[in-house]
N, C-alpha and C. Protein backbone atom coordinates (compact mmCIF):
# COMPACT_ATOMS: atom_id res chain seq x y z
N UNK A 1 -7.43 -4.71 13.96
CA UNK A 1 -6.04 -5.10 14.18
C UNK A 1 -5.16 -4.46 13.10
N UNK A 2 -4.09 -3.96 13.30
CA UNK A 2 -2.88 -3.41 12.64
C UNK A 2 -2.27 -4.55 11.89
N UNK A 3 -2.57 -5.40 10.95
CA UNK A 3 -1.76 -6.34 10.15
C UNK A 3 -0.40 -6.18 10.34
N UNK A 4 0.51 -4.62 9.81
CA UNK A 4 1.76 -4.19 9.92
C UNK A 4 2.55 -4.65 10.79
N UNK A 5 1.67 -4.14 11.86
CA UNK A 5 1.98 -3.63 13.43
C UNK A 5 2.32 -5.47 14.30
N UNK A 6 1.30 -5.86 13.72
CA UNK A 6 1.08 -7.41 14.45
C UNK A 6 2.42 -8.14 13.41
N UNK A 7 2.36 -8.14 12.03
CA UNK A 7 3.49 -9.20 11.44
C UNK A 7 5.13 -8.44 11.76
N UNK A 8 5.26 -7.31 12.12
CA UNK A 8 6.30 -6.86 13.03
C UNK A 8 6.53 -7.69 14.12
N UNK A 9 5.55 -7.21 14.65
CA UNK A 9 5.80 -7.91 16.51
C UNK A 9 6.65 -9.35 16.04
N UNK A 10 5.69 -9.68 15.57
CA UNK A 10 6.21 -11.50 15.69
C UNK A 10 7.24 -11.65 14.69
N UNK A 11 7.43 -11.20 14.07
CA UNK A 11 8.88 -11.53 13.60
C UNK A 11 10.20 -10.98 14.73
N UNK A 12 9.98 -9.80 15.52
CA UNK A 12 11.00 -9.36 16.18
C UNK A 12 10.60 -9.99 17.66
N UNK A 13 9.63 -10.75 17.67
CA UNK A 13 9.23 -11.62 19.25
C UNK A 13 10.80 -12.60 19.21
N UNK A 14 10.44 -12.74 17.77
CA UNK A 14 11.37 -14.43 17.64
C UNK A 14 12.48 -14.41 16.76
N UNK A 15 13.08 -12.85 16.81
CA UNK A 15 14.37 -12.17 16.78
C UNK A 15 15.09 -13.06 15.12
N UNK A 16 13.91 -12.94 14.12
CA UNK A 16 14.27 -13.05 12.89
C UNK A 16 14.87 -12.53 12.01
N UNK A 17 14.64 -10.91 12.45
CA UNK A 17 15.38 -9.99 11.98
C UNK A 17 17.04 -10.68 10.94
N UNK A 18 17.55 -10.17 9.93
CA UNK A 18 18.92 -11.01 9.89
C UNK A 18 19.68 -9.84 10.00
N UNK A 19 19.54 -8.59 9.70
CA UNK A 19 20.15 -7.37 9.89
C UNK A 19 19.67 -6.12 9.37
N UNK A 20 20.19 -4.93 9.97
CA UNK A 20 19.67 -3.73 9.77
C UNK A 20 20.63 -2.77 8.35
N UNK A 21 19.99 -2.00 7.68
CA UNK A 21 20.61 -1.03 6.88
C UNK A 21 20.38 0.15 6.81
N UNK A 22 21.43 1.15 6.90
CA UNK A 22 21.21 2.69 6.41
C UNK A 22 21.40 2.80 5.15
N UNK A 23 20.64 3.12 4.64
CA UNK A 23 20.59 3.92 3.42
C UNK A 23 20.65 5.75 3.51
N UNK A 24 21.23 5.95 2.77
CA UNK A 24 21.87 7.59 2.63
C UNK A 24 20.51 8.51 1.82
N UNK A 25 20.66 9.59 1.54
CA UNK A 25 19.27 10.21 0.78
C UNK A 25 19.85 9.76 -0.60
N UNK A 26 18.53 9.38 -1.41
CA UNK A 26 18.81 9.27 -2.88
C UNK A 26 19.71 8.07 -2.80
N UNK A 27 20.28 7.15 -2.04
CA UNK A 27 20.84 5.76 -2.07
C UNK A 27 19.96 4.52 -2.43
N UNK A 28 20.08 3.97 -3.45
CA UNK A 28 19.52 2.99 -3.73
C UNK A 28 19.48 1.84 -2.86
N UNK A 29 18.40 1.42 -2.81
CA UNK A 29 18.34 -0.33 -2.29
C UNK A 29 18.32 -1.11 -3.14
N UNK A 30 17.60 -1.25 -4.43
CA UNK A 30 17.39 -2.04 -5.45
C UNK A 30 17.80 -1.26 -6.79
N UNK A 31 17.93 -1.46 -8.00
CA UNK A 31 18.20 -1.01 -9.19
C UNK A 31 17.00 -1.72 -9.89
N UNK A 32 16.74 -0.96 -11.64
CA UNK A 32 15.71 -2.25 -12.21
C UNK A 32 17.30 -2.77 -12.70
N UNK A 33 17.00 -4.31 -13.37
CA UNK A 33 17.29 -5.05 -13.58
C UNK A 33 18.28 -6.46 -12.34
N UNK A 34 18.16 -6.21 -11.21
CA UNK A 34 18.00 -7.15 -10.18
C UNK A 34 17.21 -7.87 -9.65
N UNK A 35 17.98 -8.53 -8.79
CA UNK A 35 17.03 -9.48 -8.39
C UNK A 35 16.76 -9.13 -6.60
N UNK A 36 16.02 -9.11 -6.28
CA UNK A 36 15.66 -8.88 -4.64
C UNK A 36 14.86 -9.21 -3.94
N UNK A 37 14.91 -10.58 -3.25
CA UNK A 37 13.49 -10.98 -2.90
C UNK A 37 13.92 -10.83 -0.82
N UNK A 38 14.06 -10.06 -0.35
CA UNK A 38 14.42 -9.79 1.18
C UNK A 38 12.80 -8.63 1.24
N UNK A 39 12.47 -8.89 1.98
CA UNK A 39 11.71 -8.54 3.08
C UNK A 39 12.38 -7.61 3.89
N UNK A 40 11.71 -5.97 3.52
CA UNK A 40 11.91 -4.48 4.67
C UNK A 40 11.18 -4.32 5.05
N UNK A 41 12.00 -3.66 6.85
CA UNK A 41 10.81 -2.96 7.52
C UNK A 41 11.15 -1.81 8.00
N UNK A 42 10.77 -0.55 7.45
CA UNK A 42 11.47 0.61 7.98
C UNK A 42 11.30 1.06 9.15
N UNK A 43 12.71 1.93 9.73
CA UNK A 43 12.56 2.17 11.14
C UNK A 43 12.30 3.84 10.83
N UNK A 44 12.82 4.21 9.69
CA UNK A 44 12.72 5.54 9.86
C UNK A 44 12.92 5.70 8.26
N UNK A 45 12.92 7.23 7.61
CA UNK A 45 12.49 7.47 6.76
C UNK A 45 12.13 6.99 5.87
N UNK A 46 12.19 7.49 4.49
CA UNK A 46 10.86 7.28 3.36
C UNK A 46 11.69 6.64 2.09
N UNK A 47 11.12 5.92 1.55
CA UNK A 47 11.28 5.36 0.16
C UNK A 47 10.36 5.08 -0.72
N UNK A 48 10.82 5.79 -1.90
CA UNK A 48 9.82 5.46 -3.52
C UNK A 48 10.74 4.19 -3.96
N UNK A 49 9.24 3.39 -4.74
CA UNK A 49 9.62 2.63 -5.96
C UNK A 49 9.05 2.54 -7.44
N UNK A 50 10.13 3.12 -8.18
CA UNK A 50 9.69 3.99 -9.54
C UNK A 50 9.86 2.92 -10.56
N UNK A 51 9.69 2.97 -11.57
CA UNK A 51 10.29 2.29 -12.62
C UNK A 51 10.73 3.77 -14.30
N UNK A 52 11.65 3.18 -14.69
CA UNK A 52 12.15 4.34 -15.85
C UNK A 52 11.47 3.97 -17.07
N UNK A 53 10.65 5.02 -18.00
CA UNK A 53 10.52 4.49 -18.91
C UNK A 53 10.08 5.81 -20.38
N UNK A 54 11.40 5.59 -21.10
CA UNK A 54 11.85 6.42 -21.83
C UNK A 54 12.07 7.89 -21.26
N UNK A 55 13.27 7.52 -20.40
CA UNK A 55 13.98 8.09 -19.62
C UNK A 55 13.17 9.24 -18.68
N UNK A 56 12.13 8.68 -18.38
CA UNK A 56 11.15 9.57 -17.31
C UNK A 56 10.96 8.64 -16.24
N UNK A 57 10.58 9.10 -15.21
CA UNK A 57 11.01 8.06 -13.84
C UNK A 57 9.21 8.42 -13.47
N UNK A 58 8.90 7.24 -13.81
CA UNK A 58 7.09 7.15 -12.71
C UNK A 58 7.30 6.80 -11.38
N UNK A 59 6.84 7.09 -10.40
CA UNK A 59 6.64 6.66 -9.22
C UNK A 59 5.50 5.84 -9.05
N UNK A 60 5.89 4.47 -8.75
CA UNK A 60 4.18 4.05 -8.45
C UNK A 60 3.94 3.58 -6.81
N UNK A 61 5.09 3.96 -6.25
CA UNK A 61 4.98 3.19 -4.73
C UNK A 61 5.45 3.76 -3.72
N UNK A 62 5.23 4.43 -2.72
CA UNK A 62 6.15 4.96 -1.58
C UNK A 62 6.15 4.05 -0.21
N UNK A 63 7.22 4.16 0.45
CA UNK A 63 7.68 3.52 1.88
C UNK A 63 7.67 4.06 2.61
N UNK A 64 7.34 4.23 3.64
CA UNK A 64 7.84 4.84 5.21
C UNK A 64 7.75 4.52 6.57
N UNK A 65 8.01 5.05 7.44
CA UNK A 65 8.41 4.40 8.80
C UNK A 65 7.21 3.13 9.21
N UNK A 66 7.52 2.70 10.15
CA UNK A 66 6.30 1.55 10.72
C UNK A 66 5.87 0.80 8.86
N UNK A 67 6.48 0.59 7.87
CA UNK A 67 6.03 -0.39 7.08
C UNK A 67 6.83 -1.19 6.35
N UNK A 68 6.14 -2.00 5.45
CA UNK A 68 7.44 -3.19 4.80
C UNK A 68 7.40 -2.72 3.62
N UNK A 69 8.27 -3.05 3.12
CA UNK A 69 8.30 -2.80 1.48
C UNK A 69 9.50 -4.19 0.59
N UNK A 70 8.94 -4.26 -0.45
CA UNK A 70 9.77 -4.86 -1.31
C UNK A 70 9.55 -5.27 -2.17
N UNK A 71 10.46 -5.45 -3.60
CA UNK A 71 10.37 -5.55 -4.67
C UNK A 71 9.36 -6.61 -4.86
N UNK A 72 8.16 -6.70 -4.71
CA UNK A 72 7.12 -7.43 -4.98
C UNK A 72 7.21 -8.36 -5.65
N UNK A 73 7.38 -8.15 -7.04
CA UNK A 73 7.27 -8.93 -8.53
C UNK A 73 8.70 -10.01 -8.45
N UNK A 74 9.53 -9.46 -8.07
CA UNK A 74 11.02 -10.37 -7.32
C UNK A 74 11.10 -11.14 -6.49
N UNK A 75 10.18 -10.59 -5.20
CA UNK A 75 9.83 -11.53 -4.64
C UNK A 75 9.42 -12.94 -5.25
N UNK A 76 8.09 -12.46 -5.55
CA UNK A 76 6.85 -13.40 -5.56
C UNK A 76 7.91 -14.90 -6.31
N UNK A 77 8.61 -14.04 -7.86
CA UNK A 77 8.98 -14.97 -9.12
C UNK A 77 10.88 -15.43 -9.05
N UNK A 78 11.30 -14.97 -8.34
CA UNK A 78 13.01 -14.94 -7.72
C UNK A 78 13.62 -14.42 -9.05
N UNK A 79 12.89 -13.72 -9.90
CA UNK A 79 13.80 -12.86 -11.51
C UNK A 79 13.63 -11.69 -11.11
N UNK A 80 14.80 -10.77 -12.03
CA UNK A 80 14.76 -9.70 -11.73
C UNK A 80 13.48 -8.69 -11.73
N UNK A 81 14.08 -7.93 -11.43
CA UNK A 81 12.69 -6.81 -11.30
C UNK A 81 13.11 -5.39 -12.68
N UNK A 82 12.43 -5.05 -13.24
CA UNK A 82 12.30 -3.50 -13.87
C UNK A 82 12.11 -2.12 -12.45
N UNK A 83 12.04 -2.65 -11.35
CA UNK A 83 11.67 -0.89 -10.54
C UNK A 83 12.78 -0.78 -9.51
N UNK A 84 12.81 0.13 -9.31
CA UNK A 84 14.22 0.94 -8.71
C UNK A 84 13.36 0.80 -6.84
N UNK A 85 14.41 0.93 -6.26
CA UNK A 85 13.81 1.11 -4.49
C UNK A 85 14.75 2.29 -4.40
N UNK A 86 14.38 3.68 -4.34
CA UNK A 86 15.34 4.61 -3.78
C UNK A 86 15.22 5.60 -2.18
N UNK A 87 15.88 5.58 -1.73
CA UNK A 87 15.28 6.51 -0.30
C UNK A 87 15.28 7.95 -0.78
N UNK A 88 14.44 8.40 -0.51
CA UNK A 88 14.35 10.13 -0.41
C UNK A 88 14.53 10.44 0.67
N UNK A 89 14.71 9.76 1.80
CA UNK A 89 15.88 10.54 2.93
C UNK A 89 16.58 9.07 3.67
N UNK A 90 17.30 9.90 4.60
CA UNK A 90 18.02 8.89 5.53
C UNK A 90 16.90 7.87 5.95
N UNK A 91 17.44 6.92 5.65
CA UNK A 91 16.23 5.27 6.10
C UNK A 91 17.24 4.53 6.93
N UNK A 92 16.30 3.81 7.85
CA UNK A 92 16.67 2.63 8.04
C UNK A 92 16.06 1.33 8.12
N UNK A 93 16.42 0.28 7.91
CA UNK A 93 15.60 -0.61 7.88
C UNK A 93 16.04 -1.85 8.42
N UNK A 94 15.33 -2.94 8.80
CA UNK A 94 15.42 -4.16 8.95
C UNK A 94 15.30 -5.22 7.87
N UNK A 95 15.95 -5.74 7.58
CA UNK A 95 16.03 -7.11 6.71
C UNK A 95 15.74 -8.45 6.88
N UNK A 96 14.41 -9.39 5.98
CA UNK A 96 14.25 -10.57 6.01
C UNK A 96 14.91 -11.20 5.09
N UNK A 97 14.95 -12.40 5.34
CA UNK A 97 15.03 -13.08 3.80
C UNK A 97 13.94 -13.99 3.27
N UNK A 98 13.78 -13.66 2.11
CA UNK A 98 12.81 -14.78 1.69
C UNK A 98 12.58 -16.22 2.05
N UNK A 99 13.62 -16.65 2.34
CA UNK A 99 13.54 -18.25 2.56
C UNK A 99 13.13 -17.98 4.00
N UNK A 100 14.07 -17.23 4.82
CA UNK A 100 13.16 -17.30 5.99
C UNK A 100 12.50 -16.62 6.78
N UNK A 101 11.68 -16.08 5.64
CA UNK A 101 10.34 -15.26 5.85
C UNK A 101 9.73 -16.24 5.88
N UNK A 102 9.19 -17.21 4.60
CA UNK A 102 8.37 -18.38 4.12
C UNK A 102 8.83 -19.55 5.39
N UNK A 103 9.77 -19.80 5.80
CA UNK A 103 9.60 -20.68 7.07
C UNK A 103 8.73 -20.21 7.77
N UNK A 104 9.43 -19.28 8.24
CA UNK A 104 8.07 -18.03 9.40
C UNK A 104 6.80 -18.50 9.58
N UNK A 105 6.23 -17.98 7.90
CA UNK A 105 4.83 -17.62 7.71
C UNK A 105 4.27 -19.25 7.53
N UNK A 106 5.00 -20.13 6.61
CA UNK A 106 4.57 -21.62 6.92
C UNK A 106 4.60 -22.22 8.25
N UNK A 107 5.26 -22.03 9.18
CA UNK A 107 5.10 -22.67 10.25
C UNK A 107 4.02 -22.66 11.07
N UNK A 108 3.12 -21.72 10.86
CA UNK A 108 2.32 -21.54 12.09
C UNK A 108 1.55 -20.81 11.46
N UNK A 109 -0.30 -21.28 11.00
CA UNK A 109 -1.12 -20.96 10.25
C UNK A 109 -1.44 -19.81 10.61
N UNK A 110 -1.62 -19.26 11.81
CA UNK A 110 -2.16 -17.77 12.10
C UNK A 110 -1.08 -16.47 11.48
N UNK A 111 -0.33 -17.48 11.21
CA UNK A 111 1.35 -16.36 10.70
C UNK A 111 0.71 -16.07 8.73
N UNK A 112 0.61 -17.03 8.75
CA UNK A 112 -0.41 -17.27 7.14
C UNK A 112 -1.37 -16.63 6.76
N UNK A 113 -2.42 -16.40 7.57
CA UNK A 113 -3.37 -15.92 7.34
C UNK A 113 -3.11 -14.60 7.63
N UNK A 114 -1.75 -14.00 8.50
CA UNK A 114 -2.03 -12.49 8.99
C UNK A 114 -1.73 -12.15 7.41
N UNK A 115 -0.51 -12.76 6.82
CA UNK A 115 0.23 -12.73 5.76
C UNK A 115 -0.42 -12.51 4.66
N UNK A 116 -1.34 -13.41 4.50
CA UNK A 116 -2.93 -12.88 3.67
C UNK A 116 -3.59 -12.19 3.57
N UNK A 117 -3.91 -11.65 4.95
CA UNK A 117 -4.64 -10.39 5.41
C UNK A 117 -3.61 -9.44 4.44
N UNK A 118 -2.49 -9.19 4.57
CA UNK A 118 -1.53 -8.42 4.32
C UNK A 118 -1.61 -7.78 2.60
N UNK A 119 -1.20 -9.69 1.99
CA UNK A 119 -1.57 -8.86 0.68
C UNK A 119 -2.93 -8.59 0.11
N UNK A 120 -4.11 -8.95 1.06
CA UNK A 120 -5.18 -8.88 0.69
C UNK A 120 -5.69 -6.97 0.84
N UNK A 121 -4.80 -6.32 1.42
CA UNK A 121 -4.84 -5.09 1.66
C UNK A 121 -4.04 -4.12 0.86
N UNK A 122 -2.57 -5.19 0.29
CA UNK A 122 -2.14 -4.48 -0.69
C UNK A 122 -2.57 -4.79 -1.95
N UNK A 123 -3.50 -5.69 -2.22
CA UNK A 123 -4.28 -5.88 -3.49
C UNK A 123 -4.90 -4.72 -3.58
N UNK A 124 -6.31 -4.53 -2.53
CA UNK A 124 -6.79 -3.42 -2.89
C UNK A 124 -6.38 -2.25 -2.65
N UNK A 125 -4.86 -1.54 -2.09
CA UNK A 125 -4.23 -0.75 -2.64
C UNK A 125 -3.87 -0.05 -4.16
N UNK A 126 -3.54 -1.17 -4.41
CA UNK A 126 -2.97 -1.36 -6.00
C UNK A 126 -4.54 -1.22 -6.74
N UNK A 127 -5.17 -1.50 -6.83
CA UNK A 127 -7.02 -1.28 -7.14
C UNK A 127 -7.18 -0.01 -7.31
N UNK A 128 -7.07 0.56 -5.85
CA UNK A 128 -7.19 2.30 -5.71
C UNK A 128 -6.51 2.86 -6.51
N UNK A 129 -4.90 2.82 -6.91
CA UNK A 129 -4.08 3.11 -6.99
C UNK A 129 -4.82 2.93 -8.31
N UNK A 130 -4.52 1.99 -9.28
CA UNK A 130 -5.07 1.78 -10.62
C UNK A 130 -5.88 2.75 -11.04
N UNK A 131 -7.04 2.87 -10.03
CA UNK A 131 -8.45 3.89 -9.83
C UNK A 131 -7.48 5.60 -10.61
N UNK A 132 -7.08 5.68 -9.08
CA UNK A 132 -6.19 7.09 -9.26
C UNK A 132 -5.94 7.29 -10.57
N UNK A 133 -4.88 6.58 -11.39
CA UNK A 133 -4.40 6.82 -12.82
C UNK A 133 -5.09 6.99 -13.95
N UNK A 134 -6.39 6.44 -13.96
CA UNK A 134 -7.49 6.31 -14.71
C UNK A 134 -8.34 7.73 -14.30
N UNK A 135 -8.75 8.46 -13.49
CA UNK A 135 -8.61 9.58 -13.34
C UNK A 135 -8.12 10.35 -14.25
N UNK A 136 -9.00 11.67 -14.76
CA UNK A 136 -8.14 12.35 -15.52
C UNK A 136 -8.54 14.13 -14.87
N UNK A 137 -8.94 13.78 -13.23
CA UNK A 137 -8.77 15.35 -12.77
C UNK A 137 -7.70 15.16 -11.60
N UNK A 138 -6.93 16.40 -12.14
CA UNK A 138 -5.98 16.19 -10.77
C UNK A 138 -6.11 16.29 -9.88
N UNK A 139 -7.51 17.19 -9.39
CA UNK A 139 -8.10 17.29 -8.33
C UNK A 139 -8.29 16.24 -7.52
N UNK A 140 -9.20 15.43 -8.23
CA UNK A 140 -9.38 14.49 -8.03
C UNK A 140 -8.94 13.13 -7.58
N UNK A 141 -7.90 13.00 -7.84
CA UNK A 141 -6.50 12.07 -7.90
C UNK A 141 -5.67 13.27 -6.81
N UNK A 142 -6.02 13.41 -6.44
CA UNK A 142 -5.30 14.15 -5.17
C UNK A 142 -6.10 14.46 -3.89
N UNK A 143 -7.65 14.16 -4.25
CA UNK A 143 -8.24 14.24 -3.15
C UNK A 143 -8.34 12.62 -2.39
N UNK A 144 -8.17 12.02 -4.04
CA UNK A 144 -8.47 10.50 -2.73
C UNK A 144 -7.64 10.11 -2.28
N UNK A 145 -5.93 10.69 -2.92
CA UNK A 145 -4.53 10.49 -2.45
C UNK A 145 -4.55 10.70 -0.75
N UNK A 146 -5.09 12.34 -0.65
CA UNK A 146 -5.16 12.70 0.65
C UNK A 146 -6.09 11.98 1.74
N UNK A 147 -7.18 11.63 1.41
CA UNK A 147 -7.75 11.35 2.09
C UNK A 147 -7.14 9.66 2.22
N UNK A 148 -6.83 9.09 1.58
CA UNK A 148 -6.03 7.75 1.39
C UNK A 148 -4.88 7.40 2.18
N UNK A 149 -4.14 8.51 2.38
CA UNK A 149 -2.28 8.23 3.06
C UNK A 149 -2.47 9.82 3.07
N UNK A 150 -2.85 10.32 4.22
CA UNK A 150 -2.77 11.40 4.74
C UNK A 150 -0.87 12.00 5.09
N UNK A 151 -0.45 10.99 5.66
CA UNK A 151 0.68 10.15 6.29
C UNK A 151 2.07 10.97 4.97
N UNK A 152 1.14 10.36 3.66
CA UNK A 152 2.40 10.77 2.46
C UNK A 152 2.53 11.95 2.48
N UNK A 153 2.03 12.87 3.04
CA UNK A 153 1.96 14.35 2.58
C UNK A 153 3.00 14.33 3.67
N UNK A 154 2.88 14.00 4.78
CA UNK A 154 3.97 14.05 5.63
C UNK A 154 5.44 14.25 5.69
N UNK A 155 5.55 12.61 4.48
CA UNK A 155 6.54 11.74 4.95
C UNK A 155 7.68 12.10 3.31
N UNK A 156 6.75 12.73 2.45
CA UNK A 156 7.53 12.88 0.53
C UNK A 156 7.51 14.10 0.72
N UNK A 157 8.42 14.44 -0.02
CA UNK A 157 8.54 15.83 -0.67
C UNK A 157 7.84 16.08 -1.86
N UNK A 158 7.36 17.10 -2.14
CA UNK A 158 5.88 17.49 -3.21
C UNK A 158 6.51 16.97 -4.47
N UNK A 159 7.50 17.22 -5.21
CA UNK A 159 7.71 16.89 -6.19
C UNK A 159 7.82 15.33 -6.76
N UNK A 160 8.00 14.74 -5.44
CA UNK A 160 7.63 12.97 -5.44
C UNK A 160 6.21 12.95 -5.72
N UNK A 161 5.20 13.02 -5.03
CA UNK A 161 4.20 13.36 -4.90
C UNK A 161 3.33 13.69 -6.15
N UNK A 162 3.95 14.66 -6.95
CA UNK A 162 3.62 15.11 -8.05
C UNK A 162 3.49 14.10 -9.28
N UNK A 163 4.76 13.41 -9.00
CA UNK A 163 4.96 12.37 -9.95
C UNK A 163 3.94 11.31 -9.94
N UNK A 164 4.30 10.77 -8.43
CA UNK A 164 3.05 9.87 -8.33
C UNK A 164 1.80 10.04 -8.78
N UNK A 165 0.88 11.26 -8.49
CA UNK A 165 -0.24 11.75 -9.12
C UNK A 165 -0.12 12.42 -10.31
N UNK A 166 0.50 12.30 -11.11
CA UNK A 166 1.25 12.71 -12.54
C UNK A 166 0.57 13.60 -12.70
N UNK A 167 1.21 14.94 -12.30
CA UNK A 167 0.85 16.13 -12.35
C UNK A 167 2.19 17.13 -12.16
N UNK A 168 1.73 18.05 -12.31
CA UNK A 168 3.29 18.68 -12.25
C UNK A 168 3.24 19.68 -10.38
N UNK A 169 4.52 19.76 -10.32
CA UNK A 169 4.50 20.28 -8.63
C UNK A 169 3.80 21.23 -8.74
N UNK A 170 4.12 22.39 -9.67
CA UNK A 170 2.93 23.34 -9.28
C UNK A 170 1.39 23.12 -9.40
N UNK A 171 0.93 22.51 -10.11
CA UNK A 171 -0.50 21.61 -10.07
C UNK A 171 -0.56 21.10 -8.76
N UNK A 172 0.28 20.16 -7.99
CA UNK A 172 0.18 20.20 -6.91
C UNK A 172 -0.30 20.87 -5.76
N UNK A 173 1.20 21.64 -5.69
CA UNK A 173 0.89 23.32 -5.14
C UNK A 173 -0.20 23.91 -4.70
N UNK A 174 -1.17 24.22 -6.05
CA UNK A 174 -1.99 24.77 -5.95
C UNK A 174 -3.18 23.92 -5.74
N UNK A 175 -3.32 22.64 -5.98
CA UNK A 175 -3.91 22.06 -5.36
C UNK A 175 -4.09 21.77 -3.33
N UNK A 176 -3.15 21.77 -3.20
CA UNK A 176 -3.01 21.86 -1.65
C UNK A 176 -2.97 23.14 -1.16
N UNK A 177 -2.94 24.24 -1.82
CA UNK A 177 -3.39 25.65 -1.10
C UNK A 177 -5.26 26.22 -1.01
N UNK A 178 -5.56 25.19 -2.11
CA UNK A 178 -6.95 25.14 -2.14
C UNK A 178 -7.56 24.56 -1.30
């Protein structure tokens, strides 16, 4: 089963949606130091979520079509967040809100458990992901990238990409011509 695919459906079965947004290229959704606990679901293009630190921008997260995204750590705690949500192209998205997301997912235990399923998949995301950084061949950290989210090569432009696997674009580059 598609977790994504299925906690979509049923939120738009029962027309929860509260509204849609365009975001422009390079238009922010979030800043660090806000607060953002809404629930996205993109309809169309891509978004990183970076955080700045000593004035270098890491990427640790990308978005794109058919998925949710959101300031996680904001969520979970309703304080601000340190990471930026920026689109790298025209997006659009759908909007929850926290409060009534959590009605949603409390009302009806199978809504709970998909919900579980959910972060139980972005746990071990974040695992891999951890994995990746600890890595110290770029090769390497780019082969399990690919084989991982085939999808990102798609959906980012290389120099995003680069960042994420902290490497430089031409390391990239030449990694993907190999």
């Amino acid at each position: 089963m598609n977790f994504i695919k299925e906690l979509y459906t049923r939120l738009e079965d029962q027309g929860l949606w509260e509204k849609n947004i365009a975001l422009k290229r390079n238009e922010y959704l979030k800043v660090a130091g806000t607060r953002d606990t809404n629930i996205y679901y993109i309809l169309s293009g891509s978004l990183k979520i970076s955080i700045i630190h000593e004035y270098e921008e890491h990427i640790i997260r990308f978005g794109y079509k058919n998925n949710f995204i959101t300031s996680l750590d904001s969520f979970i705690t309703d304080k601000p967040s340190e990471f930026y949500i920026q689109a790298i192209k025209k997006t659009e998205l759908k909007v929850i809100s926290k409060s009534s997301y959590l009605h949603f997912i409390n009302k009806n235990p199978d809504n709970k458990l998909l919900w579980d399923k959910i972060l139980e998949q972005l746990i071990l995301q974040q695992i891999e992901r951890e994995k990746d950084i600890l890595i110290t061949s770029p090769k390497e950290r780019f082969q399990r990238v690919l084989k991982r989210s085939p999808q990102l090569f798609q959906e980012v432009p290389n120099k995003y990409i680069a960042s994420y696997l902290r490497m430089s674009p031409e390391t990239l580059s030449r990694l993907k011509k190999s």
